[in-house]
PDB file of N, CA and C in Angstrom:
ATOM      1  N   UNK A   1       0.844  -1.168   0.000  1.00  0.00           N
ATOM      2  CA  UNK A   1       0.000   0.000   0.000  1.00  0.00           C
ATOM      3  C   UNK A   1       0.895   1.239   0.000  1.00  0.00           C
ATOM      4  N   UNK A   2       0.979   2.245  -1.029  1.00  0.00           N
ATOM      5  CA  UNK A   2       1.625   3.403  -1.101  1.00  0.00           C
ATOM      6  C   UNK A   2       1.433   4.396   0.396  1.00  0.00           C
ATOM      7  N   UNK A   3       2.373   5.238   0.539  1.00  0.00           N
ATOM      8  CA  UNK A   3       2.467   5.750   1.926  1.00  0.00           C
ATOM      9  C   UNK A   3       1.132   6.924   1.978  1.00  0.00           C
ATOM     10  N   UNK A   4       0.725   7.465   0.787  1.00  0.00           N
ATOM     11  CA  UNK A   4      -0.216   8.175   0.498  1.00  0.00           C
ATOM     12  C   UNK A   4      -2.111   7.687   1.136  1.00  0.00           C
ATOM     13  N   UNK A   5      -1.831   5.937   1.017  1.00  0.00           N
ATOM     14  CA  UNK A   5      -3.375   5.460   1.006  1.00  0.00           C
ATOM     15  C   UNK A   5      -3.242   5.599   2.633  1.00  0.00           C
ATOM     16  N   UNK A   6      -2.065   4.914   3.462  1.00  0.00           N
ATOM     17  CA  UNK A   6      -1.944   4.714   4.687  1.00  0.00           C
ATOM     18  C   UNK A   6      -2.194   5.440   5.521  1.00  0.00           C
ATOM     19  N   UNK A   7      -1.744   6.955   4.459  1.00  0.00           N
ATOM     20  CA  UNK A   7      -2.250   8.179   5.704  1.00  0.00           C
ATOM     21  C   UNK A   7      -3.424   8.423   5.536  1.00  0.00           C
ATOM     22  N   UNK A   8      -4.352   8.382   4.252  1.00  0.00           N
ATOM     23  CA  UNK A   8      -5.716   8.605   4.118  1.00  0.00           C
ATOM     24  C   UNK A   8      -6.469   7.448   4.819  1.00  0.00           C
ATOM     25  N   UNK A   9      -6.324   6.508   5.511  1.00  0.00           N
ATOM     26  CA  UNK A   9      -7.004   5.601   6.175  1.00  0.00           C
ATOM     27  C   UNK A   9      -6.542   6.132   7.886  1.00  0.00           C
ATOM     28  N   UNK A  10      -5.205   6.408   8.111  1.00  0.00           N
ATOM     29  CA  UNK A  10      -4.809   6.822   9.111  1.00  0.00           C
ATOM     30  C   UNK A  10      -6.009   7.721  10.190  1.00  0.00           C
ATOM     31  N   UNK A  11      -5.751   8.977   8.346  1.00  0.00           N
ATOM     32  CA  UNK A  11      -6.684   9.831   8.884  1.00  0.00           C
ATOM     33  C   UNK A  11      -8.361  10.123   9.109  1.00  0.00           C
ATOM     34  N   UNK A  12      -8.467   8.741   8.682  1.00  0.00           N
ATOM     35  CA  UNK A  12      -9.822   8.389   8.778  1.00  0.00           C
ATOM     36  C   UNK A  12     -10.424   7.535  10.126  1.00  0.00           C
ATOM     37  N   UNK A  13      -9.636   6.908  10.288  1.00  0.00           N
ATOM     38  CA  UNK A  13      -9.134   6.485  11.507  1.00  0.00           C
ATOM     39  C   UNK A  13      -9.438   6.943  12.593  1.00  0.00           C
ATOM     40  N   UNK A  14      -8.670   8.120  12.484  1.00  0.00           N
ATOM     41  CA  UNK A  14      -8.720   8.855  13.704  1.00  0.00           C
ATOM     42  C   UNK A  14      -9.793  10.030  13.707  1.00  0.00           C
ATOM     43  N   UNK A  15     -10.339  10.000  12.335  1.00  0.00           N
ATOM     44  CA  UNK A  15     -11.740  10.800  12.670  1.00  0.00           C
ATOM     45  C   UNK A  15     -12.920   9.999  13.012  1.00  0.00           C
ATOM     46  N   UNK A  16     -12.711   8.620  12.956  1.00  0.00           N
ATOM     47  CA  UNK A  16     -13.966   8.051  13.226  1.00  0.00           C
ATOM     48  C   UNK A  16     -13.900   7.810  14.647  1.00  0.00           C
ATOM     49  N   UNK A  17     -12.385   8.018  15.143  1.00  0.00           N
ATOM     50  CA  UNK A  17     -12.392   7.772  16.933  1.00  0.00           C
ATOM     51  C   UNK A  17     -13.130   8.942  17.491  1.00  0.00           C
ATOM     52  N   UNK A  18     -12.501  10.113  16.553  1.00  0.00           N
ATOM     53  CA  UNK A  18     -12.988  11.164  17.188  1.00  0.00           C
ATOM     54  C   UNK A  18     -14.480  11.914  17.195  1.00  0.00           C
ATOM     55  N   UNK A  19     -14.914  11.019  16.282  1.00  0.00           N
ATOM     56  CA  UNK A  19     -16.615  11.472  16.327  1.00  0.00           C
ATOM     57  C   UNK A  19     -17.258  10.741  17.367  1.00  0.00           C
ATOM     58  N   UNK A  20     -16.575   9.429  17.616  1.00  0.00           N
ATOM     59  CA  UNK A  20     -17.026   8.667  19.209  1.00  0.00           C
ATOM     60  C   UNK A  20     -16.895   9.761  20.080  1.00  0.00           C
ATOM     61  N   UNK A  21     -15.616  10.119  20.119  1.00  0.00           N
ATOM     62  CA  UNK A  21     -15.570  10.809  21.232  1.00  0.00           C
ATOM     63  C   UNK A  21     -16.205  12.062  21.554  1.00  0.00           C
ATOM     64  N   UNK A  22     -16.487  12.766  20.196  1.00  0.00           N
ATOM     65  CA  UNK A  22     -17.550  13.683  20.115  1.00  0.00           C
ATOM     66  C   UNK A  22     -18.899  13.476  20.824  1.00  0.00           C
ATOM     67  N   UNK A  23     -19.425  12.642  20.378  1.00  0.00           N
ATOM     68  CA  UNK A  23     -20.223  11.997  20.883  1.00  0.00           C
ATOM     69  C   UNK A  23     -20.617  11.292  22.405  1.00  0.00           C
ATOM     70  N   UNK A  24     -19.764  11.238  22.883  1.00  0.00           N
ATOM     71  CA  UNK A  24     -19.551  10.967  24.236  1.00  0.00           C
ATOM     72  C   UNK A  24     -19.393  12.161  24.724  1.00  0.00           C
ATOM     73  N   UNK A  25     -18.606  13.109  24.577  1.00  0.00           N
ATOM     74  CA  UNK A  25     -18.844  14.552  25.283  1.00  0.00           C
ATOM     75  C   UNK A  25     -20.201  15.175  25.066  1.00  0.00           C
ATOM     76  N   UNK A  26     -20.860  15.400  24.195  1.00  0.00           N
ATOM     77  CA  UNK A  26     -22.053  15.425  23.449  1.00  0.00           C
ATOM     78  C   UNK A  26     -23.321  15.033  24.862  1.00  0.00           C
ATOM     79  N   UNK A  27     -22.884  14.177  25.272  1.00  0.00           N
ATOM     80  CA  UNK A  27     -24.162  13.384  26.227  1.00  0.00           C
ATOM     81  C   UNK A  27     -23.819  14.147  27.635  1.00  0.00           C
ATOM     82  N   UNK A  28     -23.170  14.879  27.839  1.00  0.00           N
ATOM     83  CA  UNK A  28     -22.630  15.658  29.136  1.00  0.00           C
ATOM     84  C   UNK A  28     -23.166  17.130  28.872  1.00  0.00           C
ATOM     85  N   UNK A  29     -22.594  17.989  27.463  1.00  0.00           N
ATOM     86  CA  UNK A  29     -23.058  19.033  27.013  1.00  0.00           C
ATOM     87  C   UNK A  29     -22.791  19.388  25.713  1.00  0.00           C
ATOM     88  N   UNK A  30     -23.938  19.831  24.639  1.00  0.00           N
ATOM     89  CA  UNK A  30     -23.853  20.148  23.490  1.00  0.00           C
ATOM     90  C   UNK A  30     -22.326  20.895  23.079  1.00  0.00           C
ATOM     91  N   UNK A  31     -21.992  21.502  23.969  1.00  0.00           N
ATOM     92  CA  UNK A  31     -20.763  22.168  23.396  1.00  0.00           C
ATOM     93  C   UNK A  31     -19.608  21.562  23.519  1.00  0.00           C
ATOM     94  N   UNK A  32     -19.306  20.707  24.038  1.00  0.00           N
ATOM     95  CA  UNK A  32     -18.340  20.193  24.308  1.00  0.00           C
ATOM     96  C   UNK A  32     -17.657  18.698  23.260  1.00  0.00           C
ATOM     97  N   UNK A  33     -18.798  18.951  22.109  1.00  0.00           N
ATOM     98  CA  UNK A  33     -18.620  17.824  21.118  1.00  0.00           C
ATOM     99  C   UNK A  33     -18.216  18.807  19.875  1.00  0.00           C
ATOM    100  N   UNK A  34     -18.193  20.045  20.161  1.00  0.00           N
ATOM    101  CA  UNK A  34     -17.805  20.591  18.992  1.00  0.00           C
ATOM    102  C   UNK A  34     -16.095  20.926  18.491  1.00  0.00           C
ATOM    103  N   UNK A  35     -15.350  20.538  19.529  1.00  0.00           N
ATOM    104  CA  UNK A  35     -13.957  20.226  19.239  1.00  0.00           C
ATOM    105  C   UNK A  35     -13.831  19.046  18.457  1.00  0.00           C
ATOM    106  N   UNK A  36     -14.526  18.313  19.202  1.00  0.00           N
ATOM    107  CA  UNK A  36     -14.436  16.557  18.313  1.00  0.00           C
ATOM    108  C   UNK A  36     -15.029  16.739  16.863  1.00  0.00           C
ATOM    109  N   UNK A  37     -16.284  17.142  16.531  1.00  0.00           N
ATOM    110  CA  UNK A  37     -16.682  17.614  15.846  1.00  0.00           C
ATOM    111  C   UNK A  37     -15.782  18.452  14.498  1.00  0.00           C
ATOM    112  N   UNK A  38     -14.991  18.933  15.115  1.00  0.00           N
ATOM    113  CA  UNK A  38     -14.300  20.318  14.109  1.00  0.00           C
ATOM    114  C   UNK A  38     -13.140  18.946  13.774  1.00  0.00           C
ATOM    115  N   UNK A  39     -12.795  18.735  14.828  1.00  0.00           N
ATOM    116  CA  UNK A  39     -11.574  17.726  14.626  1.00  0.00           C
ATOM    117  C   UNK A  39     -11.807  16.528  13.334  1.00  0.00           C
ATOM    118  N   UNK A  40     -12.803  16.235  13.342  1.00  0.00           N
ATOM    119  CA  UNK A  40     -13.744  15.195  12.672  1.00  0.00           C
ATOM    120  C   UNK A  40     -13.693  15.360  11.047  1.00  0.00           C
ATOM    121  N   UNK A  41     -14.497  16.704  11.172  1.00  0.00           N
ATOM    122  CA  UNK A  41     -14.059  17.387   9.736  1.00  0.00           C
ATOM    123  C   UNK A  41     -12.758  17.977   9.207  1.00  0.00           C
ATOM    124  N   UNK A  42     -11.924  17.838   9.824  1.00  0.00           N
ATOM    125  CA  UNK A  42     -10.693  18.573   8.749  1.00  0.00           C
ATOM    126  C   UNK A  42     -10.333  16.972   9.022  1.00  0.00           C
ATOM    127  N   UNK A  43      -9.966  15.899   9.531  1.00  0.00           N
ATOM    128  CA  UNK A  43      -9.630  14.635   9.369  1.00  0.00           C
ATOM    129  C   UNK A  43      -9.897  14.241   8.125  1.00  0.00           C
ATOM    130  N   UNK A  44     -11.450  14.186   8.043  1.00  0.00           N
ATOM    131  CA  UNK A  44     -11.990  13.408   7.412  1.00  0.00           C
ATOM    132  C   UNK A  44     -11.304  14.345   5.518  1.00  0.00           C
ATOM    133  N   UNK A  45     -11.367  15.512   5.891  1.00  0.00           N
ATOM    134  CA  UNK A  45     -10.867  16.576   4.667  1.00  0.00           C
ATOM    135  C   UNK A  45      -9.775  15.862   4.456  1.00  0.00           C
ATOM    136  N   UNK A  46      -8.709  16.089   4.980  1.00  0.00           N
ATOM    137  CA  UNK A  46      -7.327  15.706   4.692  1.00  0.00           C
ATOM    138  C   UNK A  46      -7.465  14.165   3.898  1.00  0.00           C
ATOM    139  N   UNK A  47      -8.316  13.365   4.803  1.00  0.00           N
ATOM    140  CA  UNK A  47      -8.475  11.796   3.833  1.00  0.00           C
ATOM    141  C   UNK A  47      -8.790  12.086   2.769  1.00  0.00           C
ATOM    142  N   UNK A  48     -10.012  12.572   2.419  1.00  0.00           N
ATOM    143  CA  UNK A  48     -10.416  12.656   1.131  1.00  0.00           C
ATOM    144  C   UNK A  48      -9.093  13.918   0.417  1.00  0.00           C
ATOM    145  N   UNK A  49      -8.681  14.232   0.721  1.00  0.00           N
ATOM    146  CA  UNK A  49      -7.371  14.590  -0.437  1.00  0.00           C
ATOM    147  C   UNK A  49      -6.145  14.118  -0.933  1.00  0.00           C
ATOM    148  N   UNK A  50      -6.100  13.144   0.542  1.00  0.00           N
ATOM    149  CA  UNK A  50      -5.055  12.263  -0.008  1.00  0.00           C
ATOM    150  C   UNK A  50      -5.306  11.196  -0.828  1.00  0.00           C
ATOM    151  N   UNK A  51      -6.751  10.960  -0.824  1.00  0.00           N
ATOM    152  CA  UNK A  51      -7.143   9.435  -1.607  1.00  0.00           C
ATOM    153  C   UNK A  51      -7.393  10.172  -3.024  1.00  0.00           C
ATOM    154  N   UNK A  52      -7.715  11.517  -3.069  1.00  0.00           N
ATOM    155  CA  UNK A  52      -7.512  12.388  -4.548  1.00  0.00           C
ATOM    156  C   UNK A  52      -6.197  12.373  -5.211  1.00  0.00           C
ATOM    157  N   UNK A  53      -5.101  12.414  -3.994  1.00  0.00           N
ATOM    158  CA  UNK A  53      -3.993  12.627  -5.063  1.00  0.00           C
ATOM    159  C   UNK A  53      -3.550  11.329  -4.897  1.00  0.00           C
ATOM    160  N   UNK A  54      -3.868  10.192  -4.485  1.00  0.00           N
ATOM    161  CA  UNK A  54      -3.573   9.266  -5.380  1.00  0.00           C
ATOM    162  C   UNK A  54      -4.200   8.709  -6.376  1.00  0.00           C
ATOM    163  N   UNK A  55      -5.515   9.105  -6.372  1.00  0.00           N
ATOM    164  CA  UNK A  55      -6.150   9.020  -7.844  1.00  0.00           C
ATOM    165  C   UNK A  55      -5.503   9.673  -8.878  1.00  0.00           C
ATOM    166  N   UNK A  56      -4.910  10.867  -8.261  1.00  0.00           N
ATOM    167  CA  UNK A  56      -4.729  11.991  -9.486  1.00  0.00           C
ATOM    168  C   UNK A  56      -2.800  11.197  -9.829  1.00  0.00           C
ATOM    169  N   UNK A  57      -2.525  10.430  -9.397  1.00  0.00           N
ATOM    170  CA  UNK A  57      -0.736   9.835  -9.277  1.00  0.00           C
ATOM    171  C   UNK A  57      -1.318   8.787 -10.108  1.00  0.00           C
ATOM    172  N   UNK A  58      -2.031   7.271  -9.455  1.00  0.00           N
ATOM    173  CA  UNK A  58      -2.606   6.527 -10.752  1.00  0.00           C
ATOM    174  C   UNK A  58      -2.547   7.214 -12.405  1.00  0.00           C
ATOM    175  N   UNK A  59      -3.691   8.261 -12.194  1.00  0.00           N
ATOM    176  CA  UNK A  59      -4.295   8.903 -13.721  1.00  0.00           C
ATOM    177  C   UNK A  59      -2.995   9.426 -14.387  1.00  0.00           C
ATOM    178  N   UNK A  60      -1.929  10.045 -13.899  1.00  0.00           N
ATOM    179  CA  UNK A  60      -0.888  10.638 -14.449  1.00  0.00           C
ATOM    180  C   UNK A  60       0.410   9.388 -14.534  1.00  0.00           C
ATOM    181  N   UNK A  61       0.342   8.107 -14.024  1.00  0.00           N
ATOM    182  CA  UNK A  61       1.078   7.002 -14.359  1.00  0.00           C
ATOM    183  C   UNK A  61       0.789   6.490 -15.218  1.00  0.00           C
ATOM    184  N   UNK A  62      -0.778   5.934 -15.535  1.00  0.00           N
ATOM    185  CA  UNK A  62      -1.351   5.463 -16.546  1.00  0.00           C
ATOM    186  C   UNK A  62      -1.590   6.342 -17.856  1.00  0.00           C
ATOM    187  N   UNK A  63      -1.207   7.925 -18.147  1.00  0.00           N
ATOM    188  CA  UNK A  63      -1.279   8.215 -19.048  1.00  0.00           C
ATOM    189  C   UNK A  63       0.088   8.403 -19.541  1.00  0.00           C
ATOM    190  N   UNK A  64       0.798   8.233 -18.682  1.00  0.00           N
ATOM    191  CA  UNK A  64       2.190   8.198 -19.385  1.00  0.00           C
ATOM    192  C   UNK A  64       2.719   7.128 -19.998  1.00  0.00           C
ATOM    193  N   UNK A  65       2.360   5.814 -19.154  1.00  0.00           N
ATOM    194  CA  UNK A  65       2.269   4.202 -19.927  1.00  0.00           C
ATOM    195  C   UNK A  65       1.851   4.440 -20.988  1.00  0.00           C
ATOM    196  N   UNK A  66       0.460   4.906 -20.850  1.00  0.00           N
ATOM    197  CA  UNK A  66      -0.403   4.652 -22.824  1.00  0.00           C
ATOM    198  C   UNK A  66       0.822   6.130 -23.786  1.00  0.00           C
ATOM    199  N   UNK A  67       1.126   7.321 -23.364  1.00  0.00           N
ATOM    200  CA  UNK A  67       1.692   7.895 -24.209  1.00  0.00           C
ATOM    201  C   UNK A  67       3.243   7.140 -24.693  1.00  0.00           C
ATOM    202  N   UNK A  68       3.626   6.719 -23.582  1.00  0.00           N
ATOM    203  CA  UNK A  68       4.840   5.970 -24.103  1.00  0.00           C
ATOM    204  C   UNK A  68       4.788   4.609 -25.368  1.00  0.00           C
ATOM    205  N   UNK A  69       3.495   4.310 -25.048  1.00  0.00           N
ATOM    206  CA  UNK A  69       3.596   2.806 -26.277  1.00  0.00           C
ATOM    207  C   UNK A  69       3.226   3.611 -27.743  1.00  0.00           C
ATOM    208  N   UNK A  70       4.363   2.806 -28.745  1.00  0.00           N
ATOM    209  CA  UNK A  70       4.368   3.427 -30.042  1.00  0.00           C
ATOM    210  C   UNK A  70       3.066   3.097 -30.580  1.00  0.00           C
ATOM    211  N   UNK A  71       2.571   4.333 -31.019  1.00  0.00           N
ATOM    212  CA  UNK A  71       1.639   4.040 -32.025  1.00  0.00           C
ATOM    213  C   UNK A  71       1.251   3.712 -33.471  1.00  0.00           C
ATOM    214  N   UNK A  72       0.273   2.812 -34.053  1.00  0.00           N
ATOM    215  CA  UNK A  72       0.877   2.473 -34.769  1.00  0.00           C
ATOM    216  C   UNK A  72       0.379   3.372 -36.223  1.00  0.00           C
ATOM    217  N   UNK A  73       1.081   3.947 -37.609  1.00  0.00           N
ATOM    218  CA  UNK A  73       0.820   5.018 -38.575  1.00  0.00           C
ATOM    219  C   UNK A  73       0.110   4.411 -39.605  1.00  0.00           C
ATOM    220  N   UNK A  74      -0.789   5.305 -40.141  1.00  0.00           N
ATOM    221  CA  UNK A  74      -1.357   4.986 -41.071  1.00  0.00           C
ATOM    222  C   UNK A  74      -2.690   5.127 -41.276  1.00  0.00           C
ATOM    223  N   UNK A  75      -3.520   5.227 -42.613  1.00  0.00           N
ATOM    224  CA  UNK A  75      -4.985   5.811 -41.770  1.00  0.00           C
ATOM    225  C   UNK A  75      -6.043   4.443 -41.385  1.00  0.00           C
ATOM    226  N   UNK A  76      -5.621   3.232 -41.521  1.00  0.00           N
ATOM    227  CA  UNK A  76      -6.518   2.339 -41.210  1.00  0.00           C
ATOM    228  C   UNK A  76      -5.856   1.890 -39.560  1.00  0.00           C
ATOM    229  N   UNK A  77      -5.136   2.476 -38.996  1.00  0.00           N
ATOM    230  CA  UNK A  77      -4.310   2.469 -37.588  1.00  0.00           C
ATOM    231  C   UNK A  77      -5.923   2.403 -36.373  1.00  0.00           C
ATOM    232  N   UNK A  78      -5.620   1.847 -35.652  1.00  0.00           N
ATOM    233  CA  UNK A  78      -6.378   2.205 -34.341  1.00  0.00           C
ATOM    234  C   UNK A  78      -6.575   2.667 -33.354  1.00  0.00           C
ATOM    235  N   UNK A  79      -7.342   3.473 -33.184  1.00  0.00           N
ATOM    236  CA  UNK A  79      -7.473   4.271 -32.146  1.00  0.00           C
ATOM    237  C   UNK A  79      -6.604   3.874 -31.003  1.00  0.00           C
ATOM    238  N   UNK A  80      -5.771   4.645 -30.075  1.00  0.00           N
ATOM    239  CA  UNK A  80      -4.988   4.307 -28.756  1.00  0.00           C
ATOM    240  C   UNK A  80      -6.057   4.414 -27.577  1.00  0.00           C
TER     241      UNK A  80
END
């Protein structure tokens, strides 16, 4: 697993602890889940950008594979 997916699970991870724990402060007083809460969302942000840029690392590996293979000339040739 690339070091990129590890931290996007990492950080998912630790936002799903922290919405427990949100949640558990939550049952004492409404305000006191809104750290967990805030915490929750930029976690969960950061995952979803890291699992983007390894989509976006895939998409830019795989178009360099297909640009690198010779194509072949001529007008009855096939589409790449």
């Amino acid at each position: 697993m690339p070091p990129i997916l590890r931290t996007a699970r990492a950080c998912s991870a630790v936002a799903v602890l922290l919405l427990g724990c949100a949640g558990y402060a939550a049952a004492y007083h409404p305000w006191l889940a809104l750290p967990g809460l805030f915490g929750t969302a930029v976690l969960a942000c950061c995952a979803a950008d890291a699992r983007a840029e390894h989509r976006r690392r895939i998409a830019r590996a795989r178009r360099a594979e297909r640009l690198a293979r010779p194509r072949p000339e001529g007008p009855l040739a096939a589409p790449a």
